[in-house]
N, C-alpha and C. Protein backbone atom coordinates (compact mmCIF):
# COMPACT_ATOMS: atom_id res chain seq x y z
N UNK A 1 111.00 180.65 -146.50
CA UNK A 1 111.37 180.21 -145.18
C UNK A 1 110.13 179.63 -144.52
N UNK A 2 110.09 178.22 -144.14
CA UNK A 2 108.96 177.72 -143.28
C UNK A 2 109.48 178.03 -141.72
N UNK A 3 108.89 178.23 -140.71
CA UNK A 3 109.00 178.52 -139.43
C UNK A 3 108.20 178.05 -138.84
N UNK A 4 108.81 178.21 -137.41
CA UNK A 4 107.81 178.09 -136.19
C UNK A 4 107.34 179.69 -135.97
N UNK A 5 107.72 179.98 -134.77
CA UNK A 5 107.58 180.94 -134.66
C UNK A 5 108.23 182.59 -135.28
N UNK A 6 107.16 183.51 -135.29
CA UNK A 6 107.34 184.59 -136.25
C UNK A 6 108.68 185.41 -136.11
N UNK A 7 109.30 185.41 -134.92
CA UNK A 7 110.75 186.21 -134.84
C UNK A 7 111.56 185.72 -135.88
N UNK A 8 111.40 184.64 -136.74
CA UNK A 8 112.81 184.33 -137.43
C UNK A 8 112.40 185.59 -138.64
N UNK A 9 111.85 185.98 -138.53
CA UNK A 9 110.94 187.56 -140.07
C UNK A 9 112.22 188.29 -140.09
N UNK A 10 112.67 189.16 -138.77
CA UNK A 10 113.56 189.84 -138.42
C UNK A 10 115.03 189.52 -139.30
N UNK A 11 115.41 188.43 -138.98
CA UNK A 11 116.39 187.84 -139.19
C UNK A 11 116.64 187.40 -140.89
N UNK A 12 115.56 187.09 -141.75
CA UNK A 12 115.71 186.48 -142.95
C UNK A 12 115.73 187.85 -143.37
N UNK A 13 115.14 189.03 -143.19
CA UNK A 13 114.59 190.38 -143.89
C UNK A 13 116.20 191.31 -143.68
N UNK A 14 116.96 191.04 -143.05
CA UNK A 14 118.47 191.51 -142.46
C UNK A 14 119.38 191.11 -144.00
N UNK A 15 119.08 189.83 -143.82
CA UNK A 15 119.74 189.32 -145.15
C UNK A 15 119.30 189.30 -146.65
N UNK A 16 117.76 189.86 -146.62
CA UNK A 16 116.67 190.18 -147.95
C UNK A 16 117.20 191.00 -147.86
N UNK A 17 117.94 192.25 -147.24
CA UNK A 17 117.93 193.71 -147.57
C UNK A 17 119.11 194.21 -148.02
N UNK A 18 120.12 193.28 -147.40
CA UNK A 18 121.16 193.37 -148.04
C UNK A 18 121.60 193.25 -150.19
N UNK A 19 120.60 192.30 -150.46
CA UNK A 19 119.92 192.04 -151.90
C UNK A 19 119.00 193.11 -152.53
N UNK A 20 118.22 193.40 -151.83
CA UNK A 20 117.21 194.25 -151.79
C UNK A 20 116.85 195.40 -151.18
N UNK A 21 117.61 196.64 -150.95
CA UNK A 21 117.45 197.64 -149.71
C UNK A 21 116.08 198.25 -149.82
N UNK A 22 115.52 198.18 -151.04
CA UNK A 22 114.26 199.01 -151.06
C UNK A 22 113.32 198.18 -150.68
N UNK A 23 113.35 197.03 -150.42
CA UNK A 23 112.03 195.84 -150.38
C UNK A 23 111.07 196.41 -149.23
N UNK A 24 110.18 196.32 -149.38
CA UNK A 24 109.12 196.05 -148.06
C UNK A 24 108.46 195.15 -147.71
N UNK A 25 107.72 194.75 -146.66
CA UNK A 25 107.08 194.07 -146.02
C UNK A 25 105.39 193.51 -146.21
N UNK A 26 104.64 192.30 -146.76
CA UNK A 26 103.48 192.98 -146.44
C UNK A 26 103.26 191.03 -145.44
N UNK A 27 102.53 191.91 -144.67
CA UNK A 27 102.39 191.03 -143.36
C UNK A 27 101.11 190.69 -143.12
N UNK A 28 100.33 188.85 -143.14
CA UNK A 28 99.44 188.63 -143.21
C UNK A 28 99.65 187.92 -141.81
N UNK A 29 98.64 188.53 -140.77
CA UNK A 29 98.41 188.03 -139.73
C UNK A 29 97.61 188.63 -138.83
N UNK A 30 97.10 187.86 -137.78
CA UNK A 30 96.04 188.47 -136.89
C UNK A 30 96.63 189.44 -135.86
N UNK A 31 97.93 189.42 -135.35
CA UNK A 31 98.26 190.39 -134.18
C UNK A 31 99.18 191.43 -134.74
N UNK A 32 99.27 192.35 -134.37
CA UNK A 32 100.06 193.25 -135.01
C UNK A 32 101.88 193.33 -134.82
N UNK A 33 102.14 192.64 -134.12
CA UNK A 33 103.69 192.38 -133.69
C UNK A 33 104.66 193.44 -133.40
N UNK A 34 103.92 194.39 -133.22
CA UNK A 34 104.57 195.97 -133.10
C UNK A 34 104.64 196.41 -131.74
N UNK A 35 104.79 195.46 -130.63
CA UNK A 35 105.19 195.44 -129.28
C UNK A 35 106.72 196.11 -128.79
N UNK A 36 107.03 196.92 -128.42
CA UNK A 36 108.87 197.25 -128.14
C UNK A 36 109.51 196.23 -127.26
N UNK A 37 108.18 195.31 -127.14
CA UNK A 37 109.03 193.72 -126.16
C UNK A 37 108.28 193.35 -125.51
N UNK A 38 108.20 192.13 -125.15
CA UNK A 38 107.29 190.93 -124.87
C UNK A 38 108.25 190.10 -123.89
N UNK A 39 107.15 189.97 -122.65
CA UNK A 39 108.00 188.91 -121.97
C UNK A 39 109.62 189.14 -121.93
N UNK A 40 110.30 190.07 -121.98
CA UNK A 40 111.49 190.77 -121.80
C UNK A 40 112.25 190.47 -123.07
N UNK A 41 111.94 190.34 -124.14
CA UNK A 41 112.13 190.18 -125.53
C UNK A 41 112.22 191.16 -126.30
N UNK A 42 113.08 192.19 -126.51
CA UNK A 42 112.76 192.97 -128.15
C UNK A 42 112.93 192.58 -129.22
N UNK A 43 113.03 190.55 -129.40
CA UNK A 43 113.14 190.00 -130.61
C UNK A 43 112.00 189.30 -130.18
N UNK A 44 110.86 189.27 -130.12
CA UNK A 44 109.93 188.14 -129.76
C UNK A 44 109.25 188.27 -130.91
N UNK A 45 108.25 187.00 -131.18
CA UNK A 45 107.42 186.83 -131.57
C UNK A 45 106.34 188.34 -132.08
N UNK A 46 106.00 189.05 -130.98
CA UNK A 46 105.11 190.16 -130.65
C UNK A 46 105.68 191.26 -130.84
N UNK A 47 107.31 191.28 -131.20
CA UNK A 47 107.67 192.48 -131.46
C UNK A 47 108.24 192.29 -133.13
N UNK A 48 108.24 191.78 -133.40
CA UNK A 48 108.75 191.54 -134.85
C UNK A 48 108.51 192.57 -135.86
N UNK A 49 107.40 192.93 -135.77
CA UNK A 49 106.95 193.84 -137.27
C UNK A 49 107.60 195.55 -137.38
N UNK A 50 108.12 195.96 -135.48
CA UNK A 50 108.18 196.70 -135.11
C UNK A 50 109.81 196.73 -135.29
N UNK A 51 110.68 195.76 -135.37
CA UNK A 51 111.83 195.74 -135.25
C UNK A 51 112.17 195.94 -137.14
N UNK A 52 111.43 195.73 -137.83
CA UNK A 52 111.44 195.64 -139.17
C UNK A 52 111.29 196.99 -139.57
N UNK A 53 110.21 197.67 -138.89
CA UNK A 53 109.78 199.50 -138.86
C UNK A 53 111.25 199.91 -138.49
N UNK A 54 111.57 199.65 -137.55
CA UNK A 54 113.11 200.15 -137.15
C UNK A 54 114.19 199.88 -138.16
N UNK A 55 114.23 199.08 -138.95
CA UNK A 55 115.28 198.58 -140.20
C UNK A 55 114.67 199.70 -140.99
N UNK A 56 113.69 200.17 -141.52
CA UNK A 56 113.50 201.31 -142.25
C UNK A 56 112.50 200.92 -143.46
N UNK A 57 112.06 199.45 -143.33
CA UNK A 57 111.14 199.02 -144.07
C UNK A 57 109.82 199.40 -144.18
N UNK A 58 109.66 199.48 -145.40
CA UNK A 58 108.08 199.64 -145.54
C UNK A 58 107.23 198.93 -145.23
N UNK A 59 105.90 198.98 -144.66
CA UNK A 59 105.49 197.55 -144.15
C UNK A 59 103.71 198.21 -144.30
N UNK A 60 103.18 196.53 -144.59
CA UNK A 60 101.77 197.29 -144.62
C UNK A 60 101.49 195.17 -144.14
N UNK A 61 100.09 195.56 -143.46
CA UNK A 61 99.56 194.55 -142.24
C UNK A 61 98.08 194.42 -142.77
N UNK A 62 97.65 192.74 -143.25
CA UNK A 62 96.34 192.67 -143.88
C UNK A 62 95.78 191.61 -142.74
N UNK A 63 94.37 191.83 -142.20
CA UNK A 63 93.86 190.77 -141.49
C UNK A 63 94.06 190.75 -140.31
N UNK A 64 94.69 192.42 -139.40
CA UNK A 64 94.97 192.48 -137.82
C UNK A 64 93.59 192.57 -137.68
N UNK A 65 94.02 191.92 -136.41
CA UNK A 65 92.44 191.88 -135.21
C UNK A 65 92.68 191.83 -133.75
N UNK A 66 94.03 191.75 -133.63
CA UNK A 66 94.16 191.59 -132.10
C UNK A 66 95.49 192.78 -132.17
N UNK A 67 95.36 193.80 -131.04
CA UNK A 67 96.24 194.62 -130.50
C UNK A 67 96.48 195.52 -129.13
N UNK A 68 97.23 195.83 -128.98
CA UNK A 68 97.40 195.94 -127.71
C UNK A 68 97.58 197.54 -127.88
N UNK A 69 97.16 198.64 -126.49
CA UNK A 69 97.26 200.51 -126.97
C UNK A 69 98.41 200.92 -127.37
N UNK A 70 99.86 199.99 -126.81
CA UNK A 70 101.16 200.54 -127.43
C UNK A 70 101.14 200.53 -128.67
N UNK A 71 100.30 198.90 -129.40
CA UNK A 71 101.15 198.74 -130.80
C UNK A 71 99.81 200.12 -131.47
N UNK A 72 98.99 200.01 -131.52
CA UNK A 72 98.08 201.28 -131.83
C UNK A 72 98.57 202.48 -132.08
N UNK A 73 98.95 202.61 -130.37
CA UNK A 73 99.87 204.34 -130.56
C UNK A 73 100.73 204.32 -131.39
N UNK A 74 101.38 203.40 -131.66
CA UNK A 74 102.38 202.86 -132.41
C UNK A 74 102.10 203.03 -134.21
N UNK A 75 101.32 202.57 -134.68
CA UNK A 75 100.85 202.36 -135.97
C UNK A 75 100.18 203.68 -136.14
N UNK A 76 99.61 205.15 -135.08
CA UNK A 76 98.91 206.02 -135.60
C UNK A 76 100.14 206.93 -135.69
N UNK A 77 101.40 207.11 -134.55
CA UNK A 77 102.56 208.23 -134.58
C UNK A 77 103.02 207.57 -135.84
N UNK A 78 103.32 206.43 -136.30
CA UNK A 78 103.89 206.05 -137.61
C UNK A 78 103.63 206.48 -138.98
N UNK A 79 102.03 206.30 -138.70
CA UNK A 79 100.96 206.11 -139.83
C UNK A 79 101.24 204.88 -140.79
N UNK A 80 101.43 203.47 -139.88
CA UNK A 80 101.32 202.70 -140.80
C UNK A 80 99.99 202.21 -141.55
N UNK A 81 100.41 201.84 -142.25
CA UNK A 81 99.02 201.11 -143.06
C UNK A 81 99.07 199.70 -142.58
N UNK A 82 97.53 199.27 -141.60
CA UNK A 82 97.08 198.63 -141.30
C UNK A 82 95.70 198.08 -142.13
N UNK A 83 95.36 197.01 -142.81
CA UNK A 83 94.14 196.75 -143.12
C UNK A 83 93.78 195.65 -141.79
N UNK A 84 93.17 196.14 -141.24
CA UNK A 84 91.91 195.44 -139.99
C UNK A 84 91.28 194.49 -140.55
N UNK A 85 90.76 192.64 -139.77
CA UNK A 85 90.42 192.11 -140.87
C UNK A 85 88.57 192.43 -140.68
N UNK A 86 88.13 193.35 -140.04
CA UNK A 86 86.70 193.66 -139.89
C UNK A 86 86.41 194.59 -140.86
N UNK A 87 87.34 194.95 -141.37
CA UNK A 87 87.70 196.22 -142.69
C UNK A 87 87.38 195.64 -143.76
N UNK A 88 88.24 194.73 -144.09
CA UNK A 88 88.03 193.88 -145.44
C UNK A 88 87.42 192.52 -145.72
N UNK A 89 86.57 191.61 -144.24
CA UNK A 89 85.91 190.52 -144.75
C UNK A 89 85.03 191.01 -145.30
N UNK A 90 84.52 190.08 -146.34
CA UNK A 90 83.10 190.52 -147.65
C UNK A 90 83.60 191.42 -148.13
N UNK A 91 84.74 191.86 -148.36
CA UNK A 91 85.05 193.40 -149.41
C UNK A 91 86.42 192.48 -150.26
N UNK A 92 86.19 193.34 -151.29
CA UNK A 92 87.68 192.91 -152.37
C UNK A 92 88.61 194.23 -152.47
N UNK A 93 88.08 195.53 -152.33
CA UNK A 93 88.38 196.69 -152.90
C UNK A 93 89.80 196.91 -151.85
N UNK A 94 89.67 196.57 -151.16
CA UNK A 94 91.04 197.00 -150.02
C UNK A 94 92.21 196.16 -150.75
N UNK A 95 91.87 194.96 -151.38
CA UNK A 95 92.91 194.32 -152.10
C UNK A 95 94.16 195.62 -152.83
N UNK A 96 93.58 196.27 -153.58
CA UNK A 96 94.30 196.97 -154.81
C UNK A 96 94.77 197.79 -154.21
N UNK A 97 93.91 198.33 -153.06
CA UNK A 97 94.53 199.53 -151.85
C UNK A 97 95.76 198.93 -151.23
N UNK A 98 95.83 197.92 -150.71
CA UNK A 98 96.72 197.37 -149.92
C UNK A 98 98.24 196.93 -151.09
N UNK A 99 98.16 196.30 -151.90
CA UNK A 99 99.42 196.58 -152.61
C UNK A 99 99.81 197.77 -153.44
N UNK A 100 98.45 198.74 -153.51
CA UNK A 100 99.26 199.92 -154.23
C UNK A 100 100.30 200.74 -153.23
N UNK A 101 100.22 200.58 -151.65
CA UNK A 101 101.11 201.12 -151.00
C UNK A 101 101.82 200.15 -150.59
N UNK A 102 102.50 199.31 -151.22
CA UNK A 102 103.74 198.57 -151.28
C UNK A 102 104.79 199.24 -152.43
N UNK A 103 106.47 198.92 -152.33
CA UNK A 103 106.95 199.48 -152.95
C UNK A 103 106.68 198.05 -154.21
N UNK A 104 107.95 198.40 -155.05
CA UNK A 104 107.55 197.16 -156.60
C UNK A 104 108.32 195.81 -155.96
N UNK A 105 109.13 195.81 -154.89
CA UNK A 105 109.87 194.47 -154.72
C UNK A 105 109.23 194.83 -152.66
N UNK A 106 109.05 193.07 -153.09
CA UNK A 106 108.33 192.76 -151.76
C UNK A 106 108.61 191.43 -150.99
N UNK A 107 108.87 191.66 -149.53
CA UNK A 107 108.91 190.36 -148.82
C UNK A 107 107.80 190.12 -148.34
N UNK A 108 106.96 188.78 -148.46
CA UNK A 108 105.74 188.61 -147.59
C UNK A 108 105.74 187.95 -146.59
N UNK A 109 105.69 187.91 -145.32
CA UNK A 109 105.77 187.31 -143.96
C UNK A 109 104.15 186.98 -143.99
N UNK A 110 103.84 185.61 -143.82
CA UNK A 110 102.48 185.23 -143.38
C UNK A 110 102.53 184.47 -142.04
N UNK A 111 101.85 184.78 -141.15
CA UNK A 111 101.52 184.13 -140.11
C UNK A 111 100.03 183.47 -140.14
N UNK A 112 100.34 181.73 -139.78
CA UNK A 112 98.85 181.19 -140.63
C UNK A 112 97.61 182.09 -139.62
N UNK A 113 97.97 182.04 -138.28
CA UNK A 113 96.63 182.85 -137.59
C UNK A 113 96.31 183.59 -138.08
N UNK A 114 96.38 184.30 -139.34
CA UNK A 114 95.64 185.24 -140.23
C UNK A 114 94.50 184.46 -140.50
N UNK A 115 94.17 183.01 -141.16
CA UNK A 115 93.03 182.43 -141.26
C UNK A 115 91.97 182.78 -139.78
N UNK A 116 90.84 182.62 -140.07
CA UNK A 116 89.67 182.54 -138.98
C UNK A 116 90.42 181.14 -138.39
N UNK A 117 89.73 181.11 -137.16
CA UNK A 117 90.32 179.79 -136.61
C UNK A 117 89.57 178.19 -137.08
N UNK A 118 88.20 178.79 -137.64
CA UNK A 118 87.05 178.08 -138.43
C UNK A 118 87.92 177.43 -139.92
N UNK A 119 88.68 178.23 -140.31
CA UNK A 119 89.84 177.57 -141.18
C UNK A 119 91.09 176.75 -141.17
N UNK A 120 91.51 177.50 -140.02
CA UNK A 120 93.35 176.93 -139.62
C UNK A 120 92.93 177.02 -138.08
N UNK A 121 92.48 176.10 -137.19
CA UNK A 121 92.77 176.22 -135.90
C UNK A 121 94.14 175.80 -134.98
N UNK A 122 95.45 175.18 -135.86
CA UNK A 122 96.42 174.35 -135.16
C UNK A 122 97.21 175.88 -135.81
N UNK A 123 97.37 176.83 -134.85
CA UNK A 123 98.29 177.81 -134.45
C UNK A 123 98.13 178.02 -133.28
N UNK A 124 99.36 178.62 -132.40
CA UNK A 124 99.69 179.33 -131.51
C UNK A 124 98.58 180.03 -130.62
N UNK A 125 98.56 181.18 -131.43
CA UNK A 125 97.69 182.67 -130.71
C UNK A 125 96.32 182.56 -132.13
N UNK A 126 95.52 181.39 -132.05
CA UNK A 126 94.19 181.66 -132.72
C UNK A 126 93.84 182.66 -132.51
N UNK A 127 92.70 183.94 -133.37
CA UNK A 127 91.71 184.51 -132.93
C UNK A 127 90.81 184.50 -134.23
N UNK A 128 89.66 184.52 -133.53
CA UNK A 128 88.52 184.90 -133.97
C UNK A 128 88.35 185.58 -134.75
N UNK A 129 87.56 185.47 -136.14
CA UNK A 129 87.04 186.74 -136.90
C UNK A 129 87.88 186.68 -138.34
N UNK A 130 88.95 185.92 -138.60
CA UNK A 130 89.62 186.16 -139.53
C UNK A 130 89.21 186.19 -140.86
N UNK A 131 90.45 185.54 -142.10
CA UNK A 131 90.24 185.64 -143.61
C UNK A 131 90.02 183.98 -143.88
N UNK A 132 89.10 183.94 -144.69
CA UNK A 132 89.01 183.08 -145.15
C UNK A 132 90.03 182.26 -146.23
N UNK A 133 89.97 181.10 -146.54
CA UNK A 133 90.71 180.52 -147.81
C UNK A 133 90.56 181.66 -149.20
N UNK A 134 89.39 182.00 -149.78
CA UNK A 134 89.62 182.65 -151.03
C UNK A 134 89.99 183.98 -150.48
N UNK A 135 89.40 185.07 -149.90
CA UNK A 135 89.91 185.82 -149.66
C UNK A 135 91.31 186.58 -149.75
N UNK A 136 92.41 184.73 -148.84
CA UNK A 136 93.81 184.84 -148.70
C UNK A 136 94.12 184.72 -150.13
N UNK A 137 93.48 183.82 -150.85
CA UNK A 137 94.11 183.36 -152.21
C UNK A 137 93.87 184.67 -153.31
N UNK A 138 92.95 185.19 -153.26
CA UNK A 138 92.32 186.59 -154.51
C UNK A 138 93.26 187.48 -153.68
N UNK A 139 93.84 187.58 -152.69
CA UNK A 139 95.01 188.88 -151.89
C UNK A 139 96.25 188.58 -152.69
N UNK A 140 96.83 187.29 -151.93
CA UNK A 140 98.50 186.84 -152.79
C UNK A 140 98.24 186.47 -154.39
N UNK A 141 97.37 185.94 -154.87
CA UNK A 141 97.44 186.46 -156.41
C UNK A 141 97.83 187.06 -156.55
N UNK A 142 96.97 188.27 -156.33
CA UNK A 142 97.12 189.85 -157.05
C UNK A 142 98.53 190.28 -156.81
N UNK A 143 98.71 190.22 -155.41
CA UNK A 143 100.12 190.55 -154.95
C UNK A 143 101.59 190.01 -155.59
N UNK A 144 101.22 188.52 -155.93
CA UNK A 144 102.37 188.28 -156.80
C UNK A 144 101.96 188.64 -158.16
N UNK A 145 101.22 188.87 -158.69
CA UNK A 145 100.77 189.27 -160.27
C UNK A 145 101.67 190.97 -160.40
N UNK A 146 101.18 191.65 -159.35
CA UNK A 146 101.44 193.14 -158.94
C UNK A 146 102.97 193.66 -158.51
N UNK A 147 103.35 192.94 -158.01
CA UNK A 147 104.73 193.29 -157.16
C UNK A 147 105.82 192.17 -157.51
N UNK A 148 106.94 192.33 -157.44
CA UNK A 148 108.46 191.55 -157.63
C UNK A 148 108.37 191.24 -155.81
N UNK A 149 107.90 189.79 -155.81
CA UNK A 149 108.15 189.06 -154.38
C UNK A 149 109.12 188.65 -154.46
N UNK A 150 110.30 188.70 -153.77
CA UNK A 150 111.39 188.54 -153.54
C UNK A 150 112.28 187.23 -152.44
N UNK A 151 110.64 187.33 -151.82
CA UNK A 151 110.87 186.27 -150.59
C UNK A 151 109.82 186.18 -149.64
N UNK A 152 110.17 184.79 -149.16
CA UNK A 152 108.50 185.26 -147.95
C UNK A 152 108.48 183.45 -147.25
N UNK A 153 107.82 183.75 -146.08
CA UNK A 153 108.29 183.16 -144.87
C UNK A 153 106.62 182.54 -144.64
N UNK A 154 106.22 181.78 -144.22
CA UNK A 154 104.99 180.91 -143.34
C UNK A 154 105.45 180.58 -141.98
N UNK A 155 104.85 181.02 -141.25
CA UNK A 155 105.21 180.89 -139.80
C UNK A 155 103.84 180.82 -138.65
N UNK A 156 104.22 180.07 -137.69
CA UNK A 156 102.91 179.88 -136.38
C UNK A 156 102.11 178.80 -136.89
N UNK A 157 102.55 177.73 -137.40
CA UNK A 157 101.61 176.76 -137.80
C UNK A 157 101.81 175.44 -136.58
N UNK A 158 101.33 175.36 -135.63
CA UNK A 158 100.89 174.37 -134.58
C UNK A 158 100.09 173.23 -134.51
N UNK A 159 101.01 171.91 -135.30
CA UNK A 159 100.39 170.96 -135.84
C UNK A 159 99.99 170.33 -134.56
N UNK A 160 98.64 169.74 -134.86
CA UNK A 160 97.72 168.91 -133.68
C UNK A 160 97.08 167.74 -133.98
N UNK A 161 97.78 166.41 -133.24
CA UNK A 161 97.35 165.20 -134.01
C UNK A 161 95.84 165.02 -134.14
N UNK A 162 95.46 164.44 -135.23
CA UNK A 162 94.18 164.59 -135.90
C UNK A 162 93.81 165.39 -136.62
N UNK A 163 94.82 166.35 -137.22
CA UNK A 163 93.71 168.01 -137.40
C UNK A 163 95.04 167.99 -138.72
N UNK A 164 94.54 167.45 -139.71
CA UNK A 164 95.42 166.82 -140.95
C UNK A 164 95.07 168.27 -141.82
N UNK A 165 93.77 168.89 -141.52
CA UNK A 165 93.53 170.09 -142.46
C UNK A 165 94.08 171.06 -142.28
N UNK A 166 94.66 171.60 -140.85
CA UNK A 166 95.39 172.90 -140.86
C UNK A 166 96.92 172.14 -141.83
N UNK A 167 97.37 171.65 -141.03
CA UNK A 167 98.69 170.88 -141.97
C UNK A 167 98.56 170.92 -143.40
N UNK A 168 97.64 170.86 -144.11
CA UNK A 168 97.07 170.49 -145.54
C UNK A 168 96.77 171.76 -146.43
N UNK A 169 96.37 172.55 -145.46
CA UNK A 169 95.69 174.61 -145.60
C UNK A 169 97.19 174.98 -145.93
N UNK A 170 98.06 174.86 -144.96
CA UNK A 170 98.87 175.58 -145.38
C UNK A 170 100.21 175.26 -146.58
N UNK A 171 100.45 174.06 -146.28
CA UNK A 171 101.09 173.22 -147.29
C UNK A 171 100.71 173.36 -148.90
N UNK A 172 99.28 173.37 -148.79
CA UNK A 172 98.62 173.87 -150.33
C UNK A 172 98.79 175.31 -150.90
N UNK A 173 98.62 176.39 -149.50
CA UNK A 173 98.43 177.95 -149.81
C UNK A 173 99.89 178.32 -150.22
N UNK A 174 101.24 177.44 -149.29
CA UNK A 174 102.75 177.39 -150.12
C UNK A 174 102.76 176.74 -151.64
N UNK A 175 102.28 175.95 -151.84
CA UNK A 175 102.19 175.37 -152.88
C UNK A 175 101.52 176.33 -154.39
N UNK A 176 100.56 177.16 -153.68
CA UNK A 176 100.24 177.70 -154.27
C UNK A 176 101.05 179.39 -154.78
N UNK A 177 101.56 179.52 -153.41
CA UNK A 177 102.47 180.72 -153.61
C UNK A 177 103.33 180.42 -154.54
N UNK A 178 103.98 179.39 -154.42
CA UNK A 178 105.02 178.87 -155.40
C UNK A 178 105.08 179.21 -156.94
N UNK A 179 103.99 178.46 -157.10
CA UNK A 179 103.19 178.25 -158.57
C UNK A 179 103.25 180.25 -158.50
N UNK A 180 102.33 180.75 -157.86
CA UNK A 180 101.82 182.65 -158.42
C UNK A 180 103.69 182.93 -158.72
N UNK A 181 104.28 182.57 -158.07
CA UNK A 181 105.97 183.12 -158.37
C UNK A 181 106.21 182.84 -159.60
N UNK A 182 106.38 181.45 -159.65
CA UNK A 182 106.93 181.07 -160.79
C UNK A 182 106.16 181.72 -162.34
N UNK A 183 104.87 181.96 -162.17
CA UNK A 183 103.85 182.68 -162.97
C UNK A 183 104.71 183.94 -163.23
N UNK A 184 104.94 184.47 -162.27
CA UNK A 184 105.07 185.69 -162.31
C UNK A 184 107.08 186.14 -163.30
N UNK A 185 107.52 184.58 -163.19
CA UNK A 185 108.70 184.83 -163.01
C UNK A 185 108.57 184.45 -164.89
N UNK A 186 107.67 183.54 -165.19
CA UNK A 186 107.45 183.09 -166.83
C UNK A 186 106.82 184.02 -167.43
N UNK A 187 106.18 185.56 -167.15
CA UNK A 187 105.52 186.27 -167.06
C UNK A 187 106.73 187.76 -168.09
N UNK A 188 107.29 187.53 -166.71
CA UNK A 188 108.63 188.92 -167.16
C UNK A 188 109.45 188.23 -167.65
N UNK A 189 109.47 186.89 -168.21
CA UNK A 189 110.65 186.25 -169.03
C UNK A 189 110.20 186.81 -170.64
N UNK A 190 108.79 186.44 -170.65
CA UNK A 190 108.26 186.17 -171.57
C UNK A 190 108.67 187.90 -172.36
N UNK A 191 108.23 189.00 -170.98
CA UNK A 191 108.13 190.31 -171.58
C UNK A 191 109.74 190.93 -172.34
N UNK A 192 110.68 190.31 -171.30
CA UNK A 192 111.87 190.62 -171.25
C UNK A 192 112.20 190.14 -172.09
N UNK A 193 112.31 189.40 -172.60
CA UNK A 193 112.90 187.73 -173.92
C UNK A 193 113.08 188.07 -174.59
């Protein structure tokens, strides 16, 4: 699913689960979306990840940096698994951590503001501090190498005339997801066959 904005997660993951009841979530983005409502919204943008916790999904969050004390209180009464992206820039080791607490079938929701803004600046809610290009790419490898992805969404990409590279970042990093699937899918043909 390409998107605008991140609420359509809610909505595609309603109909992933119906296919998939055990699937979980792993969510690449800078804000944590675990708001109980935004701007008088309990489907917004900012509440999304939280409405997914409520479906009963498993969910684990790589590259937060921006949050607010609800979604906090929120993620410690839960005990979700959050990787912070001040946690894991210059580190690899959180990689293997972060999909070993995924279940084996997975939806991935990426929101491009997971990049630093030094990478992808034509989103929405930029912030500061993020993941770099390899970083993102040595994460979803592994993740499609590791787990049965099932489905997965790109969302918050805010094209800005002149700025041909965010447009280009993300178009390639789909392109590339594509390809780790299909790998993955010639992979268990091969085992299964």
């Amino acid at each position: 699913m390409l998107g605008g904005e991140h609420s359509l997660t809610a909505g595609v993951l309603r109909a992933v689960r119906e296919a998939y009841p055990e699937v979980g979530v792993i969510q690449c983005d800078a804000h944590g979306d675990l708001r109980e409502s935004y701007e008088g919204s309990r489907w917004s943008h900012a509440s999304v990840m939280r409405r997914l916790v409520e479906m009963g999904c498993p969910t684990v969050g790589v590259g937060i940096r921006s949050l607010c004390s609800e979604e906090m209180a929120f993620i410690r009464e839960r005990k979700l698994q959050r990787w912070f992206a001040h946690q894991i820039v210059g580190r690899t080791d959180w990689i293997a951590a972060a999909i070993k607490s995924l279940p084996a079938t997975v939806y991935l929701t990426f929101d491009v503001d997971v990049f630093d803004g030094a990478v992808l600046p034509a989103t929405g809610t930029p912030e500061p501090g993020g993941l770099n290009w390899y970083e993102v790419q040595a994460f979803m490898q592994a993740l499609f190498a590791q787990r049965r992805v099932v489905g997965m969404d790109f969302v918050e990409l805010a094209p800005r005339p002149y700025d041909h590279a965010s447009n280009f970042t993300v178009a390639k990093l789909i392109y590339k997801a594509i390809g780790w699937f299909a790998q993955r899918q010639k992979d268990q043909w091969k085992v299964g066959g």
